[in-house]
Protein backbone atom coordinates (compact mmCIF):
# COMPACT_ATOMS: atom_id res chain seq x y z
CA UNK A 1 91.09 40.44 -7.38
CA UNK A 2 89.86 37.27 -8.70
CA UNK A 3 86.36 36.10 -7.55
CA UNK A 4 86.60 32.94 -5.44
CA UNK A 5 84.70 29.90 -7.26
CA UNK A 6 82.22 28.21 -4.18
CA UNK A 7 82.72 25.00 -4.42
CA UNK A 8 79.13 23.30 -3.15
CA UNK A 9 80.75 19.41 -3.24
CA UNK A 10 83.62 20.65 -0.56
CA UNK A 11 81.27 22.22 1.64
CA UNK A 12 78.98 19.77 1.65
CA UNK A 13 82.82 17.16 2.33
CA UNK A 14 82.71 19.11 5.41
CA UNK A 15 79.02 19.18 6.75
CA UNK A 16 79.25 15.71 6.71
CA UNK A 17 82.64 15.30 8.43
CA UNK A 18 81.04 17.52 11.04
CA UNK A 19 78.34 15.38 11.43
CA UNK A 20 80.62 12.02 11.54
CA UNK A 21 82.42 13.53 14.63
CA UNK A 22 79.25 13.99 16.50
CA UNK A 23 78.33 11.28 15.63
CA UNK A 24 81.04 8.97 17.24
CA UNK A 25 81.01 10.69 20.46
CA UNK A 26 79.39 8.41 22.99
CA UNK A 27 76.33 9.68 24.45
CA UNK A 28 76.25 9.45 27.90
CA UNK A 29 73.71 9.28 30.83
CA UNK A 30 74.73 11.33 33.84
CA UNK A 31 73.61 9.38 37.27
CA UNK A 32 74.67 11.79 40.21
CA UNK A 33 72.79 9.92 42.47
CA UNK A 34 74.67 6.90 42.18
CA UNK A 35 78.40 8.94 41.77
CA UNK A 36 77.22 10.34 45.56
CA UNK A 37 76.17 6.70 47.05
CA UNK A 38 80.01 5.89 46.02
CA UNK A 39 79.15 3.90 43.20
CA UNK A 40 81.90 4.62 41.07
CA UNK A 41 82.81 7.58 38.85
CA UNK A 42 80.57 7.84 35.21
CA UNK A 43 83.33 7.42 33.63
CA UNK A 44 84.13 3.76 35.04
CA UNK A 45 80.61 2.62 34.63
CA UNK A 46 77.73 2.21 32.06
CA UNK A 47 74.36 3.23 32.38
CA UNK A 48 72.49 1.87 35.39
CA UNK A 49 68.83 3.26 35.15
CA UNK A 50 67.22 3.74 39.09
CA UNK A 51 66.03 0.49 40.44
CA UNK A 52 62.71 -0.23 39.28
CA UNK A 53 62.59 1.80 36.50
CA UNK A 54 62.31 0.85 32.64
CA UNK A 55 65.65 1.93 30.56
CA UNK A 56 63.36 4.12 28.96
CA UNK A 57 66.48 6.83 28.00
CA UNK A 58 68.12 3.72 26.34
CA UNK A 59 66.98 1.74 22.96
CA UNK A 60 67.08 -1.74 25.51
CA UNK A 61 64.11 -2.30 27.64
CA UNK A 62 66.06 -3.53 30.47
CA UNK A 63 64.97 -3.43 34.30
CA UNK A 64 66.80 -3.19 37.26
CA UNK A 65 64.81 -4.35 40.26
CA UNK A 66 65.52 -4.90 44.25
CA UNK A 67 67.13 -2.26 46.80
CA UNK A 68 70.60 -0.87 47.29
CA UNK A 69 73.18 -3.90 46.80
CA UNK A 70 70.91 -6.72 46.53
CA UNK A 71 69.63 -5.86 42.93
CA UNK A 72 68.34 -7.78 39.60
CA UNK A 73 68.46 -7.10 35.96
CA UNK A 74 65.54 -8.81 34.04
CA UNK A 75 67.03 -8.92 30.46
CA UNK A 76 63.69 -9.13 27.20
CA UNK A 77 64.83 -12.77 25.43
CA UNK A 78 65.58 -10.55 22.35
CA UNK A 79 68.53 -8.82 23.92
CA UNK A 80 72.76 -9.81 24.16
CA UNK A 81 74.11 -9.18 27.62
CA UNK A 82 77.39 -9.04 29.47
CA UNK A 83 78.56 -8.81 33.07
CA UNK A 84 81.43 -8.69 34.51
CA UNK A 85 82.31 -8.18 38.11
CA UNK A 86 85.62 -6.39 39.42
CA UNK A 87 88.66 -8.93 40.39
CA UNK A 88 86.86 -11.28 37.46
CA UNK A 89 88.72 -11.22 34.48
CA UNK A 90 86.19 -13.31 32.94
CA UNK A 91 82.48 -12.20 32.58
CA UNK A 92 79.85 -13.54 34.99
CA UNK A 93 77.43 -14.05 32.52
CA UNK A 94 77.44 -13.42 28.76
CA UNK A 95 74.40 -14.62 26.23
CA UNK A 96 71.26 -13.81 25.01
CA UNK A 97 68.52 -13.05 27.27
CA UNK A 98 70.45 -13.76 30.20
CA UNK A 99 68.75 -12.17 33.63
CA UNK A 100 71.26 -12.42 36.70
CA UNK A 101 71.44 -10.71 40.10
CA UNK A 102 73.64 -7.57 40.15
CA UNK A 103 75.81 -5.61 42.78
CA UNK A 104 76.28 -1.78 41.76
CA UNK A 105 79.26 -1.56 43.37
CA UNK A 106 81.23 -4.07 42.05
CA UNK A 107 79.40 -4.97 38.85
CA UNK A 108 78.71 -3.32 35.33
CA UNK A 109 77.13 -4.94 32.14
CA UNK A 110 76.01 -4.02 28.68
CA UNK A 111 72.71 -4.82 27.43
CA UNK A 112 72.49 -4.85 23.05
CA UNK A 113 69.76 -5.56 20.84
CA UNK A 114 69.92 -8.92 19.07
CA UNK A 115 67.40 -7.97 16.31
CA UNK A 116 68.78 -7.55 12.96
CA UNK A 117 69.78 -3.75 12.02
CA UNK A 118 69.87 -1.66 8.95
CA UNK A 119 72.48 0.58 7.82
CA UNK A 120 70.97 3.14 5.23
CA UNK A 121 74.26 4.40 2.46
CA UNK A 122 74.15 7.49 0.84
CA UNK A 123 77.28 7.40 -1.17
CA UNK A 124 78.55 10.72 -2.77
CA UNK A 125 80.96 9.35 -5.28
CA UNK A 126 83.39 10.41 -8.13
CA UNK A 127 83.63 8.45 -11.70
CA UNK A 128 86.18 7.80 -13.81
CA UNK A 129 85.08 10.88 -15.74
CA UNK A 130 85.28 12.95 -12.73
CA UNK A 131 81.44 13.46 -12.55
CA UNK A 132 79.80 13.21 -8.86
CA UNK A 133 77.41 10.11 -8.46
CA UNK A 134 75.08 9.56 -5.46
CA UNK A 135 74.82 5.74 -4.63
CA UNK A 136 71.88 5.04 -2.21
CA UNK A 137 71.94 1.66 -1.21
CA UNK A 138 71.36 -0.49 2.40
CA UNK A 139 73.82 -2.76 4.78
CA UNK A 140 71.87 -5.07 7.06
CA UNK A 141 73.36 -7.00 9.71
CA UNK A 142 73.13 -8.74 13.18
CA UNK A 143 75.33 -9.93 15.99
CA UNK A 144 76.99 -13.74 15.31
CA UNK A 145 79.80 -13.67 18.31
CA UNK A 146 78.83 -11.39 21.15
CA UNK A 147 81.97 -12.96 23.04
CA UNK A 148 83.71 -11.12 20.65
CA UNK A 149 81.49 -8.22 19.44
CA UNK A 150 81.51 -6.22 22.37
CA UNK A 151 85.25 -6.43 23.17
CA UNK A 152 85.72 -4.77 19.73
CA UNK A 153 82.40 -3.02 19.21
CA UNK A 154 81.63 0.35 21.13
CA UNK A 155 78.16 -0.54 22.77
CA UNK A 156 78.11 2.00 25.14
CA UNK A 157 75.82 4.59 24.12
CA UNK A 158 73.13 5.13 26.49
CA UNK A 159 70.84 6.40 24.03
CA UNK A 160 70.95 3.60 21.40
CA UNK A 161 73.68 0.63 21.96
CA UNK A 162 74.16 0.09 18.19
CA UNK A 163 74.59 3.52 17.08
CA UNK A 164 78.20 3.18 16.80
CA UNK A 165 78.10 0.86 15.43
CA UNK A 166 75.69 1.69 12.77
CA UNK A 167 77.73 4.82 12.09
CA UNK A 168 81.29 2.84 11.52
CA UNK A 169 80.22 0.59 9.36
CA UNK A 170 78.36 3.10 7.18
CA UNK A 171 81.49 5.38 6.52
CA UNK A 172 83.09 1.79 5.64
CA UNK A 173 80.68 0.85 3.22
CA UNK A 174 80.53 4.51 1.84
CA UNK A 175 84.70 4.43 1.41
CA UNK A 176 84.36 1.00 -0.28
CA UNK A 177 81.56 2.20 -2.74
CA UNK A 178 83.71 5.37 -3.57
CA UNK A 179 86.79 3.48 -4.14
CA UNK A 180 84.38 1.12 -6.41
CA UNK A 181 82.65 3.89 -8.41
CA UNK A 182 86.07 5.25 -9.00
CA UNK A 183 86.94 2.52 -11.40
CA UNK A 184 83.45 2.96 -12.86
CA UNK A 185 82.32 5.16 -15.57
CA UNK A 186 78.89 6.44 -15.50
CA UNK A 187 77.16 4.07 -17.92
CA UNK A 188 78.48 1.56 -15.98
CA UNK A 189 77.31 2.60 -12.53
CA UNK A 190 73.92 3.50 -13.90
CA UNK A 191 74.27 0.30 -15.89
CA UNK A 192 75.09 -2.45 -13.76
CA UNK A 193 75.29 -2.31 -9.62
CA UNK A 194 76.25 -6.03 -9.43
CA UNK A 195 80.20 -4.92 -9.18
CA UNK A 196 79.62 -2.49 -6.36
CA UNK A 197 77.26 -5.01 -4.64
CA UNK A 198 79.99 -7.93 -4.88
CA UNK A 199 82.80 -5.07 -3.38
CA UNK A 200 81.15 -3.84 -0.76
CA UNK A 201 79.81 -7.49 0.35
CA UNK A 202 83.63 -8.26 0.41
CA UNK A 203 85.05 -5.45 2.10
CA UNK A 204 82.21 -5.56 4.73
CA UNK A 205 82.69 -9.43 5.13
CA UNK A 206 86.51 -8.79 5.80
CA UNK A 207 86.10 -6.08 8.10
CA UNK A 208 82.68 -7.67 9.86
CA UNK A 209 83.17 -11.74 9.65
CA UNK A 210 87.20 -11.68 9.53
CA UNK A 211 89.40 -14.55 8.38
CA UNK A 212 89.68 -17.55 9.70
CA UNK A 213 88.09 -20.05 12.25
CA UNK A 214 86.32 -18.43 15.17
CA UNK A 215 86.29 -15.22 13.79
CA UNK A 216 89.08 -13.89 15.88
CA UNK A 217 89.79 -11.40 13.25
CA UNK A 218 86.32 -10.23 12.84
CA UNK A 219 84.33 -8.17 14.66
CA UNK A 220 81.78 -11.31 15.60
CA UNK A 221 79.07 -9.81 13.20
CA UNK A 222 77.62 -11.50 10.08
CA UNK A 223 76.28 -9.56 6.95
CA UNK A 224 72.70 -10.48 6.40
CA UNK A 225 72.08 -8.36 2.73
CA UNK A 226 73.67 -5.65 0.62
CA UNK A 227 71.85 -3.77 -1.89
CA UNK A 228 71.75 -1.25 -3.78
CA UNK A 229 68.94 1.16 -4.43
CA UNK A 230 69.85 3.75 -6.37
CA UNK A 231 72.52 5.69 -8.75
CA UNK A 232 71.98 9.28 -9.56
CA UNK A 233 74.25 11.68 -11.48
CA UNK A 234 74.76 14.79 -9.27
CA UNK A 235 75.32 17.06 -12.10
CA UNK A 236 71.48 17.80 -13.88
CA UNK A 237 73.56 18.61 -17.65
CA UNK A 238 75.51 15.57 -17.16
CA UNK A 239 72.07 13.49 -16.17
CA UNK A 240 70.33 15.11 -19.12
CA UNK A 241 73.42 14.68 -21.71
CA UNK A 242 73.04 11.26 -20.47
CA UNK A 243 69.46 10.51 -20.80
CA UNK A 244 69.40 12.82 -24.64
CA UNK A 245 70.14 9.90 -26.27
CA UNK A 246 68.11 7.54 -24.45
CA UNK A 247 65.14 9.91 -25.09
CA UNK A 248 66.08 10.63 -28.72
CA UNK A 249 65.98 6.84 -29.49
CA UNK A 250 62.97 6.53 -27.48
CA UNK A 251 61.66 9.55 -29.47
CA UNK A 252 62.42 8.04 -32.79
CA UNK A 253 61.16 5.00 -31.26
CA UNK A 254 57.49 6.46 -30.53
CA UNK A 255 57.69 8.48 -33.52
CA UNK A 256 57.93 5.68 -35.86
CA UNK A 257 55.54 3.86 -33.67
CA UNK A 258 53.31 6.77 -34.21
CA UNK A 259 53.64 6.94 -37.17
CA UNK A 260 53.07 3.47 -37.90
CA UNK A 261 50.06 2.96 -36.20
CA UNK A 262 49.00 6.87 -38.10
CA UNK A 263 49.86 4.74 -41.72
CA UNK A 264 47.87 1.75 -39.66
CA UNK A 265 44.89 4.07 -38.54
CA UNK A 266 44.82 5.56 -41.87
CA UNK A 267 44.42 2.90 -43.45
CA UNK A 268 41.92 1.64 -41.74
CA UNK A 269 40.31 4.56 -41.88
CA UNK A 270 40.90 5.13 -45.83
CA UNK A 271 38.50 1.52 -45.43
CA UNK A 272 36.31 2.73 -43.58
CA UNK A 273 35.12 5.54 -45.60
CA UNK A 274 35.78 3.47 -48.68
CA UNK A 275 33.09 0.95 -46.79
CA UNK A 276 31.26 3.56 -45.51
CA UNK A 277 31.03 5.34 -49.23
CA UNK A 278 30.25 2.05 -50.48
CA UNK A 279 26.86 1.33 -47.96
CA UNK A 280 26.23 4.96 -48.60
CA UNK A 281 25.82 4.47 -52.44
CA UNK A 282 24.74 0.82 -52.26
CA UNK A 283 22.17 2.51 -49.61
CA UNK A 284 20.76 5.10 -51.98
CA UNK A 285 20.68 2.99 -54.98
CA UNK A 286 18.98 0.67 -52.88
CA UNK A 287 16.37 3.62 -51.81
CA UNK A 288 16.62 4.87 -55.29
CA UNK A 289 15.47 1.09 -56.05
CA UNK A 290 12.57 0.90 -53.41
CA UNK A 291 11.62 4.40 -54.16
CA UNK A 292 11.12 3.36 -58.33
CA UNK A 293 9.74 0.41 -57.19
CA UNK A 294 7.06 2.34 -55.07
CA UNK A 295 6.16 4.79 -57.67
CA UNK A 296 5.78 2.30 -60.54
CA UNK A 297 4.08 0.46 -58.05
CA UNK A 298 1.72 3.76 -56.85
CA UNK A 299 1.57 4.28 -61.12
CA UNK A 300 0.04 1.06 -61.28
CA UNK A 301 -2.35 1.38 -58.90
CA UNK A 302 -3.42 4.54 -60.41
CA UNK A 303 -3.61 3.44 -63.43
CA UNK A 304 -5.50 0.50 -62.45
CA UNK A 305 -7.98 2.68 -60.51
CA UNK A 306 -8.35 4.82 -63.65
CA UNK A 307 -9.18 1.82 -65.81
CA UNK A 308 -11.15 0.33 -62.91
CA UNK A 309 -12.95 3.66 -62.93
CA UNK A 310 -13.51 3.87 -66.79
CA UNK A 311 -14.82 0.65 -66.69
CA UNK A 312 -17.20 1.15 -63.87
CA UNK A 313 -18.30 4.75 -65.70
CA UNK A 314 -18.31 2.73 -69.18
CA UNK A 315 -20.76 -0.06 -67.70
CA UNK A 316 -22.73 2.74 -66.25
CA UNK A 317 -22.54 4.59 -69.19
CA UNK A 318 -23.32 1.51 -71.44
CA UNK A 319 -25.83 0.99 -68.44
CA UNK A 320 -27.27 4.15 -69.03
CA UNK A 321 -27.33 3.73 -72.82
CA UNK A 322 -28.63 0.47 -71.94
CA UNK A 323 -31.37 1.87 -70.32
CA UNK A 324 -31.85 4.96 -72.31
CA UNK A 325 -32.09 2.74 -75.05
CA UNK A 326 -34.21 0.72 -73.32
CA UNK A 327 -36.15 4.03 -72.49
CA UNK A 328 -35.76 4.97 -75.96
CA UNK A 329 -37.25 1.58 -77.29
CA UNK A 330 -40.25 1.57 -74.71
CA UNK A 331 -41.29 5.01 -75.82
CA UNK A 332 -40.86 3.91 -79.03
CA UNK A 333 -43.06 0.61 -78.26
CA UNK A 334 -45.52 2.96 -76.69
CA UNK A 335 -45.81 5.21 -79.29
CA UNK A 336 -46.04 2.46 -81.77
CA UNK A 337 -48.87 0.90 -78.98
CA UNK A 338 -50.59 4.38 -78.71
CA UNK A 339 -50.41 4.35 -82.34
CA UNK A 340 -51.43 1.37 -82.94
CA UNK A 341 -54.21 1.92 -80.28
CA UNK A 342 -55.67 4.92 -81.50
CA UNK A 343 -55.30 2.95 -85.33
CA UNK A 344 -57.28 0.44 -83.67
CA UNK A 345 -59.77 3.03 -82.02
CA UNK A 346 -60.33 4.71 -85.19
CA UNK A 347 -61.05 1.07 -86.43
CA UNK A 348 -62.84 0.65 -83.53
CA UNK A 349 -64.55 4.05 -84.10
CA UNK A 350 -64.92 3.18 -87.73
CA UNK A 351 -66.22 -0.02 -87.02
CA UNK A 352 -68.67 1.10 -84.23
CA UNK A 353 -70.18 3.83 -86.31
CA UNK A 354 -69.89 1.35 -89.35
CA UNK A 355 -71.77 -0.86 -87.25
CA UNK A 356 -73.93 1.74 -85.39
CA UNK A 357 -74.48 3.38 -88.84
CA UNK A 358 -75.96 -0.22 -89.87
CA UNK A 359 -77.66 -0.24 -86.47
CA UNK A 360 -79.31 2.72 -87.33
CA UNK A 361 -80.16 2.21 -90.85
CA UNK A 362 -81.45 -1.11 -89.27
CA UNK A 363 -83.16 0.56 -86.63
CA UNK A 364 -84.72 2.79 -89.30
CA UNK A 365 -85.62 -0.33 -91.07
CA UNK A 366 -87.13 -1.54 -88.50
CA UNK A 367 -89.03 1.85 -87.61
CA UNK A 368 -90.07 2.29 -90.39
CA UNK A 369 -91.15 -1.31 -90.71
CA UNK A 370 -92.73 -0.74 -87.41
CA UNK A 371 -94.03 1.86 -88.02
CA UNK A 372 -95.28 0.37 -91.67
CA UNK A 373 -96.67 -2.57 -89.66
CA UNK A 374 -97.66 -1.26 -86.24
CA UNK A 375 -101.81 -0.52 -86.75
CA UNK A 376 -103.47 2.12 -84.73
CA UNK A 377 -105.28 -0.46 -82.13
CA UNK A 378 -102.05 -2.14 -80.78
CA UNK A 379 -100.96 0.88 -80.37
CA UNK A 380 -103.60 2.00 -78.68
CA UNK A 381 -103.62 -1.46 -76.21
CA UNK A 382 -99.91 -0.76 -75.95
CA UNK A 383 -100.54 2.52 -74.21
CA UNK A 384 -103.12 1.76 -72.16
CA UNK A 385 -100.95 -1.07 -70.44
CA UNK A 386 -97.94 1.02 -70.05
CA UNK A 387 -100.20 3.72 -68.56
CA UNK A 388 -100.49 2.48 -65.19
CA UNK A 389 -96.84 1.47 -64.98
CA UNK A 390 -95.88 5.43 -66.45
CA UNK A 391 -98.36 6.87 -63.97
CA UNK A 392 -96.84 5.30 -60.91
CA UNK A 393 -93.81 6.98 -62.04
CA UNK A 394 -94.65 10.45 -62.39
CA UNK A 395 -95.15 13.12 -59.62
CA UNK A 396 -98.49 13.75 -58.24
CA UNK A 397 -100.23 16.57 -60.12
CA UNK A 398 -101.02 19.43 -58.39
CA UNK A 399 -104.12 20.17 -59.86
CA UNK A 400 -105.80 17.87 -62.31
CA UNK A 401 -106.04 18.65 -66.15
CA UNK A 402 -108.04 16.27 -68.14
CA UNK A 403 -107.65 15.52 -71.73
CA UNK A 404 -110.18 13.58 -73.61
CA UNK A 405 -109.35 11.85 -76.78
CA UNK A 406 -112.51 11.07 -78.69
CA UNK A 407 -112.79 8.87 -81.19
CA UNK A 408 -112.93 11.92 -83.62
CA UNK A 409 -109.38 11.74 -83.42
CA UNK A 410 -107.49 11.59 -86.70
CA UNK A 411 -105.84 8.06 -85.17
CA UNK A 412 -102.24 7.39 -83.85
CA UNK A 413 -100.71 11.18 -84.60
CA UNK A 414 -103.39 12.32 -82.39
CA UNK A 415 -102.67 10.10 -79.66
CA UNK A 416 -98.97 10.24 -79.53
CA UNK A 417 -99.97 14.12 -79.95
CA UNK A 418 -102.30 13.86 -76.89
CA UNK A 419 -99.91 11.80 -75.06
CA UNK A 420 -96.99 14.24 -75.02
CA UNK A 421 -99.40 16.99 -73.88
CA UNK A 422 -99.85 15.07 -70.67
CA UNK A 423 -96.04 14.27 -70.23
CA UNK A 424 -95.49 18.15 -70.57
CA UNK A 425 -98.58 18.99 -68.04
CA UNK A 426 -96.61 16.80 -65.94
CA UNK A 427 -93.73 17.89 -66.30
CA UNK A 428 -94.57 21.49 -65.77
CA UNK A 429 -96.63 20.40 -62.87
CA UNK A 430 -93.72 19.11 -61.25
CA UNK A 431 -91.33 21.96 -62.11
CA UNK A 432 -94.41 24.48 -60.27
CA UNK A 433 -93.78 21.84 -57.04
């Protein structure tokens, strides 16, 4: 048996047709208690919230207020109403924001939102190539003829007024993009959106606005915007087969880019180190420079000290030459003084005992001429006055010794004779003391 292929597009066809159908059916709320007060069957009237209440089961917020037959509806300003009353063919009251009085047993109305509403499309669609497409895009419209929108427009949900709406024109705007996209390949889908736009615009305007003064053709609604959003490829090979070349060129694009700005960085770059090597050898030269620069200039200095220092030890050295010469020459000059003095001494010496030598041959002279000329008396008288004068001078004898010279003497020998034998008594005498 042959396997059966699923086929994911059909059964998704058929979810959504599902969904349609429950979609359209009205949506009803039940009110028993009115049915039994002989109010009419549900099926004759519309929804009629209790009396006081807020339509709070409804998308209107709409009260009802008053007792039993003598009721009011208070209609928001932002809402269309209509009401019509049996054995009137005519409505009692239709506009916007109208509040009136209202009999349950003989009157019904409809209360719809006048506020602009938005109809979101999601569009599965089939190209010219056969390939599914997804169009997202959004419908927005609002009410322009209420007189005629809600004898052709289903505004009877209890729920939400417009839902019908809503879902009626969304399966026409999804048939008109379908029929558009059919006519469309891919590229031009993706491409350009304007011709789908301007289609559905049309085919919404015909169906919505009609033809022709008053809009009797129409369904009295007016077509605020169409977009659309979005356009994506259903099929993930067929979306990347589509974008491959887009990415290639964008590839080759930011390749040569790359590489470009690698040619452009490597350049710059190749300049940098060529600036960089250049500082770095202008630097060390430059060091090299300061560094020669500072040892010639250290050299120097050395060599400056050194000769500062040889001439410092060569004055101290000629200094002490100086000085030893000096030294040399005083020692010299001294030595030539001390010789000179003890030449002049022995002159001296020579001359002293030259002269002392004629001193004493003089002296002898005169001794002996003295001596030759001195007689025996005067020397006698010479004596005798010194005697007293040599007496006072010597010690006191101890015992007396007396020594007469007579005149028998044999003259002066005798006397000087006598004379030194009383010095030596004394003398002795003395010593004894």
């Amino acid at each position: 048996m042959e396997q059966q292929v699923k086929n994911d597009y059909m059964d998704q066809v058929l979810r959504e047709q599902v969904h349609l159908e429950n979609a359209l059916k009205v949506q009803r709320v039940a009110a028993p208690a009115q049915a039994a007060r002989g109010g009419g069957s549900d099926d004759t009237r519309f929804d009629q919230p209790e009396s006081g209440l807020d339509a709070g089961s409804g998308a209107v917020p709409y009260r009802i207020t008053g007792l039993w037959r003598w009721k009011n509806v208070v209609v928001p300003p932002n809402c269309w109403v209509v009401h019509t009353r049996r054995g009137h063919a005519d409505p009692l009251n239709v506009g916007l924001g109208v509040s009136f009085r209202f009999d349950p047993w003989t009157d019904s109305f409809i209360v719809v939102p006048a506020a602009m509403q938005t109809i979101l499309i999601n569009a599965r669609c089939i190209s010219r190539e056969k390939q599914g497409v997804l169009v997202q895009g959004y419908v927005q419209w609002i009410i322009d003829d209420f007189r005629t929108a809600y004898r052709k427009c289903d505004f009877t949900d209890a729920l939400d007024p417009m839902r019908l709406v809503n879902v009626q024109l969304r399966e026409q705007a999804e048939a008109a993009i379908k029929d558009k996209v059919a006519t469309m390949s891919i590229d031009e889908v993706l491409a350009d959106k304007q011709p789908i736009i301007k289609e559905l615009t049309a085919r919404l305007r015909q169906i919505m606005e009609g033809e022709g003064e008053g809009h009797e053709k129409g369904l009295g609604l007016r077509i605020v915007t169409v977009q659309i959003k979005e356009a994506i490829v259903s099929s993930p090979k067929v979306w990347e087969m589509l974008q491959r070349p887009f990415r290639s060129e964008r590839a080759k694009e930011a390749r040569l880019a790359e590489l470009a700005s690698d040619a452009v960085v490597q350049a710059k770059e190749s300049e940098a180190s060529k600036a960089a090597a250049k500082l770095k050898i202008e630097t060390e030269a430059e060091v090299a420079r300061l560094r020669a620069q500072s040892e010639a200039t250290a050299f120097d200095r050395d060599q400056a000290e050194k000769a500062r220092r040889a001439k410092v030890e060569a004055e101290a050295l000629t200094q002490t030459l100086a000085h030893e010469k000096e030294k040399i020459a005083r020692k010299a000059e001294v030595a030539r003084l001390q010789v000179e003095a003890d030449l002049a001494k022995d002159e001296i010496q020579r001359a002293h005992a030259h002269k002392w030598e004629e001193k004493t041959v003089a002296l002898d002279a005169a001794r002996r001429k003295v001596e030759n000329d001195l007689s025996q008396t005067a020397l006698q008288a010479q004596l005798i006055e010194a005697l007293p004068e040599v007496a006072s001078k010597m010690p006191k004898p101890a015992e007396l010794r007396s020594i007469s010279i007579g005149p028998g003497a044999d003259g002066l020998p005798a006397l000087v004779a006598g004379l030194a034998a009383v010095v030596e008594s004394l003398k002795s005498g003395g010593k004894k003391e």
